[in-house]
C-alpha atoms as a PDB file:
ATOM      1  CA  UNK A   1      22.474  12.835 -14.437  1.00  0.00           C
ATOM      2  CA  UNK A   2      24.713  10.899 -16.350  1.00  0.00           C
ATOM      3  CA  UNK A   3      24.011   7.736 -14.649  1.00  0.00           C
ATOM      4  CA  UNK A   4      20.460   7.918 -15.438  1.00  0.00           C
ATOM      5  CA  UNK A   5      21.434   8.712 -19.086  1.00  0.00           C
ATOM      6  CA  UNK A   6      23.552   5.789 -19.249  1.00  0.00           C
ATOM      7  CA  UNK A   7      20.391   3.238 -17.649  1.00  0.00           C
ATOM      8  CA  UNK A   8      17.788   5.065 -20.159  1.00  0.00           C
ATOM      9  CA  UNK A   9      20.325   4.038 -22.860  1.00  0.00           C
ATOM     10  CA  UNK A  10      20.812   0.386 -21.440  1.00  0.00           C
ATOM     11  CA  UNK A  11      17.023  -0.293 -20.890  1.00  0.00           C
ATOM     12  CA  UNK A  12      16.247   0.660 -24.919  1.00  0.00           C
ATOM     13  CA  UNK A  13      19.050  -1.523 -25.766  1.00  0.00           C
ATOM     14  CA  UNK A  14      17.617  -4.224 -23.753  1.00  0.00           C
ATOM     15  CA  UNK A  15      14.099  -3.597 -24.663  1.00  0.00           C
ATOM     16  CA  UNK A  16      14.954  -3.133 -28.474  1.00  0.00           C
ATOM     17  CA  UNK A  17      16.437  -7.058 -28.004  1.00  0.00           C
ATOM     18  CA  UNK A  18      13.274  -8.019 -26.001  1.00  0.00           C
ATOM     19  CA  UNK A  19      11.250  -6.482 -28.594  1.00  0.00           C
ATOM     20  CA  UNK A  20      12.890  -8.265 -31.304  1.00  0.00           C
ATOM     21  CA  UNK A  21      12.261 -11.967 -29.501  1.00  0.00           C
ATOM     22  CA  UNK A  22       8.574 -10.740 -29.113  1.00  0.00           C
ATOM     23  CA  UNK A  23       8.072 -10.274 -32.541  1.00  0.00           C
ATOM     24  CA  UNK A  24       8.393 -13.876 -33.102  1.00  0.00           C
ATOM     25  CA  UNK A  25       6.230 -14.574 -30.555  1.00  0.00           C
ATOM     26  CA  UNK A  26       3.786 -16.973 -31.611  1.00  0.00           C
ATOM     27  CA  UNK A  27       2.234 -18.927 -28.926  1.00  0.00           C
ATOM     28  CA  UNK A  28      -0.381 -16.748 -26.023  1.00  0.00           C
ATOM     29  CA  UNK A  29       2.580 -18.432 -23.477  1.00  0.00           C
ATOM     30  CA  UNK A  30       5.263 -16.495 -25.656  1.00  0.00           C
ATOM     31  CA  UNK A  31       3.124 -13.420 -25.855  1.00  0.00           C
ATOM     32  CA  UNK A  32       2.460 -13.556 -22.037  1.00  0.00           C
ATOM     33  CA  UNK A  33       6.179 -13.895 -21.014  1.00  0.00           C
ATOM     34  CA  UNK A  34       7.369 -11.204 -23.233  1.00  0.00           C
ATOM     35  CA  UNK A  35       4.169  -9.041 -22.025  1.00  0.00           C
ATOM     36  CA  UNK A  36       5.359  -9.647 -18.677  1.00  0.00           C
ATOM     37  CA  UNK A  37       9.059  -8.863 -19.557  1.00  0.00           C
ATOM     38  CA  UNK A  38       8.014  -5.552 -20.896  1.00  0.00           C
ATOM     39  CA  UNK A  39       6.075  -4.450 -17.795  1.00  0.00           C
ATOM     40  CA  UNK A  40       8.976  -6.255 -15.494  1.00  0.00           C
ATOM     41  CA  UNK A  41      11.695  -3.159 -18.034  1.00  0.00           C
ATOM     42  CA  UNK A  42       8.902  -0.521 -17.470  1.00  0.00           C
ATOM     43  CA  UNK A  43       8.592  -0.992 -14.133  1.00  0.00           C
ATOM     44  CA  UNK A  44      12.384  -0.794 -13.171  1.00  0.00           C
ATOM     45  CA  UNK A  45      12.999   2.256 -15.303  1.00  0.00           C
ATOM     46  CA  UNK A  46       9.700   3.905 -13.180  1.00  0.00           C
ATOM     47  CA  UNK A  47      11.048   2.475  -9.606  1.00  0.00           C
ATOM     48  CA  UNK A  48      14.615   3.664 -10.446  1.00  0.00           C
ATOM     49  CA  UNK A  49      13.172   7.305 -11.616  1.00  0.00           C
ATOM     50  CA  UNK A  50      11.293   7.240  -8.709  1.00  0.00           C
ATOM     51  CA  UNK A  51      14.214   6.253  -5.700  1.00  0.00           C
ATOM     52  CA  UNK A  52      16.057   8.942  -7.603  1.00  0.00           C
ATOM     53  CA  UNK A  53      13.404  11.570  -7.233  1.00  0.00           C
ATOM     54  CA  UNK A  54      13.108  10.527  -3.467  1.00  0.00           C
ATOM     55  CA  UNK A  55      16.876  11.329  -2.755  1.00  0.00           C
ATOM     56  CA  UNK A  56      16.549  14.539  -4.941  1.00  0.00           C
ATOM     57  CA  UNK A  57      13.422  15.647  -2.348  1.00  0.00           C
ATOM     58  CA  UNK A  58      13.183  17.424   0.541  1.00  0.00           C
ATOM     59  CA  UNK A  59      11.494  16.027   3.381  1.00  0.00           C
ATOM     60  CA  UNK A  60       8.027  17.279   2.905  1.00  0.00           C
ATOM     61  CA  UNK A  61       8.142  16.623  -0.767  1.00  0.00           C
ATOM     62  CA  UNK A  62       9.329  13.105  -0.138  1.00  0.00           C
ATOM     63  CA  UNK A  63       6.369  12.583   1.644  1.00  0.00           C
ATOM     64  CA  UNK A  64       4.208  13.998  -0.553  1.00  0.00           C
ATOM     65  CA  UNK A  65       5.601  12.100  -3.328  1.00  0.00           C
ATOM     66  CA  UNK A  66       5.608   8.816  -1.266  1.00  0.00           C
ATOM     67  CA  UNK A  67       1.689   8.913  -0.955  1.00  0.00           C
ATOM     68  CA  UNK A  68       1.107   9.953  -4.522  1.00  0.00           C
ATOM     69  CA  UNK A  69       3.542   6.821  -5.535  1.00  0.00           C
ATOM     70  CA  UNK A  70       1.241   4.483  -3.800  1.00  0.00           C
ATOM     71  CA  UNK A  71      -1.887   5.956  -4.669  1.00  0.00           C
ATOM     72  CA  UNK A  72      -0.750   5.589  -8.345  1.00  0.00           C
ATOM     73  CA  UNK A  73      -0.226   2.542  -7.840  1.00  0.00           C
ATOM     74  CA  UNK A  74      -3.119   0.830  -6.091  1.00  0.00           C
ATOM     75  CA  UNK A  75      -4.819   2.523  -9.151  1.00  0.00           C
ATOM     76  CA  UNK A  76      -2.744   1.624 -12.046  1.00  0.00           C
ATOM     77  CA  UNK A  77      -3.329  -2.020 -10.093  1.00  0.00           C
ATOM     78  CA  UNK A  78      -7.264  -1.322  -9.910  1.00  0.00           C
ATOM     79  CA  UNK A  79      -7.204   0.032 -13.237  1.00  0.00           C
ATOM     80  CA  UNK A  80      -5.422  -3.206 -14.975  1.00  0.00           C
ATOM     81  CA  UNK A  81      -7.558  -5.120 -13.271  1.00  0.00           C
ATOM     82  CA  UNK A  82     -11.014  -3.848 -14.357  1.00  0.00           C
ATOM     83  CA  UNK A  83      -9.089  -3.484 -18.172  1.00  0.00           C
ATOM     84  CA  UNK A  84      -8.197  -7.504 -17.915  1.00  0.00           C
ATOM     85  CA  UNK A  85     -11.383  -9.005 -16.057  1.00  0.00           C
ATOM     86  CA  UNK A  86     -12.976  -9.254 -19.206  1.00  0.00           C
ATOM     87  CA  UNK A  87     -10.687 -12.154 -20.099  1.00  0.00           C
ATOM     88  CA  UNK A  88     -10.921 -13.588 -16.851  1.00  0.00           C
ATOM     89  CA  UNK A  89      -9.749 -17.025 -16.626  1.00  0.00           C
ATOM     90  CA  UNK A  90      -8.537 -17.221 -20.354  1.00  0.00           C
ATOM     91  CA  UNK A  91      -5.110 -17.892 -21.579  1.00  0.00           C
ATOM     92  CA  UNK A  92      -4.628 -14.291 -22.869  1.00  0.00           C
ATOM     93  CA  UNK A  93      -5.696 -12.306 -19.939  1.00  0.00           C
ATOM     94  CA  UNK A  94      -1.865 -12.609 -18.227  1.00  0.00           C
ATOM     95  CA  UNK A  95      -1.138 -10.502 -21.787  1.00  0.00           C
ATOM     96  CA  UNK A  96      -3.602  -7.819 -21.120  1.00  0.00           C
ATOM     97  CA  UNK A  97      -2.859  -6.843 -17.674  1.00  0.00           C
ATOM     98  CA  UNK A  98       0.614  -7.166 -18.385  1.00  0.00           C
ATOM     99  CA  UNK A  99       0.127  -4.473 -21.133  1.00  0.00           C
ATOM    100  CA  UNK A 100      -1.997  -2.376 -19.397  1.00  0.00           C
ATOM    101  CA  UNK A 101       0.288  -2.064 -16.444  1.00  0.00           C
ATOM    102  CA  UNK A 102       3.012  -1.387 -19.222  1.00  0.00           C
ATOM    103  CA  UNK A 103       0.967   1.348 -20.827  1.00  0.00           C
ATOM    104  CA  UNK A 104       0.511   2.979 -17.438  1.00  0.00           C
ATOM    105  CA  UNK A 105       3.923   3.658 -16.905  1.00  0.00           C
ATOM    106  CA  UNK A 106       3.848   6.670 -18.173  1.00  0.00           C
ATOM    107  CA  UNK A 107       4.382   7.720 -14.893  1.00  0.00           C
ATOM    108  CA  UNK A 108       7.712   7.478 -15.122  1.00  0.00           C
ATOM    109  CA  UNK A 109       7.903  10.469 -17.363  1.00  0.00           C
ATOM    110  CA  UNK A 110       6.135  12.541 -14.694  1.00  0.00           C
ATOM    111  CA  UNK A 111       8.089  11.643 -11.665  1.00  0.00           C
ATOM    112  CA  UNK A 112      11.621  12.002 -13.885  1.00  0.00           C
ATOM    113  CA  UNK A 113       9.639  15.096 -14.497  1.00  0.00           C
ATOM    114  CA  UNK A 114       9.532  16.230 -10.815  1.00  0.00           C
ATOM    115  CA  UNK A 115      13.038  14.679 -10.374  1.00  0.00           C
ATOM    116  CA  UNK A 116      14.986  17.206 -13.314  1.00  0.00           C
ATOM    117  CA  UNK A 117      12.896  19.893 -11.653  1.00  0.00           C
ATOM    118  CA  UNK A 118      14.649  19.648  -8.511  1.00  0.00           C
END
């Protein structure tokens, strides 16, 4: 438990510096790459929560939660993609899906959630 206090507390300190470079942003390339860097510190903290909820699990819950995992995610992928194909093709559309997939994981909440439960 402590250890994932101690990388919740890491990943705000490192996404409160990210966050003040991406103020400045001013360029879409700028805005893309810290778009991306947010989703790439979203994703982590989701992918860590989630290996540690798989050790935490019993066998038949570890299944279960390894088919909900990739379920989520072929439709948080679906689901960013529909959000971002209206900007198909332009320079700000790496910005959008990049947000969207950041806004999605949420789930990270949910399977720390299940994890705490355990």
């Amino acid at each position: 438990m402590k250890r994932i206090i101690f990388t919740c507390a890491a990943l705000l300190l490192s996404a409160q510096a990210l966050a003040d470079d991406c103020a400045n942003a001013s360029t879409q390339m700028e805005m893309n790459t810290c778009a991306a860097a947010q989703f790439q510190t979203a994703d982590k903290k989701l992918n860590e929560t989630y290996q540690n909820a798989l050790k935490r699990a019993e066998p038949p819950q570890r299944d279960l939660l390894k088919k909900a995992q990739i379920a989520w995610i072929a439709l948080r992928d679906a689901d960013c993609a529909l959000v971002s194909s209206g900007t198909e093709g332009g320079s700000i559309q790496p910005m959008i899906a990049s947000q969207c997939m950041t806004d999605k994981n949420g789930r990270t909440r949910s399977v720390f959630s299940f994890a705490a439960a355990m």
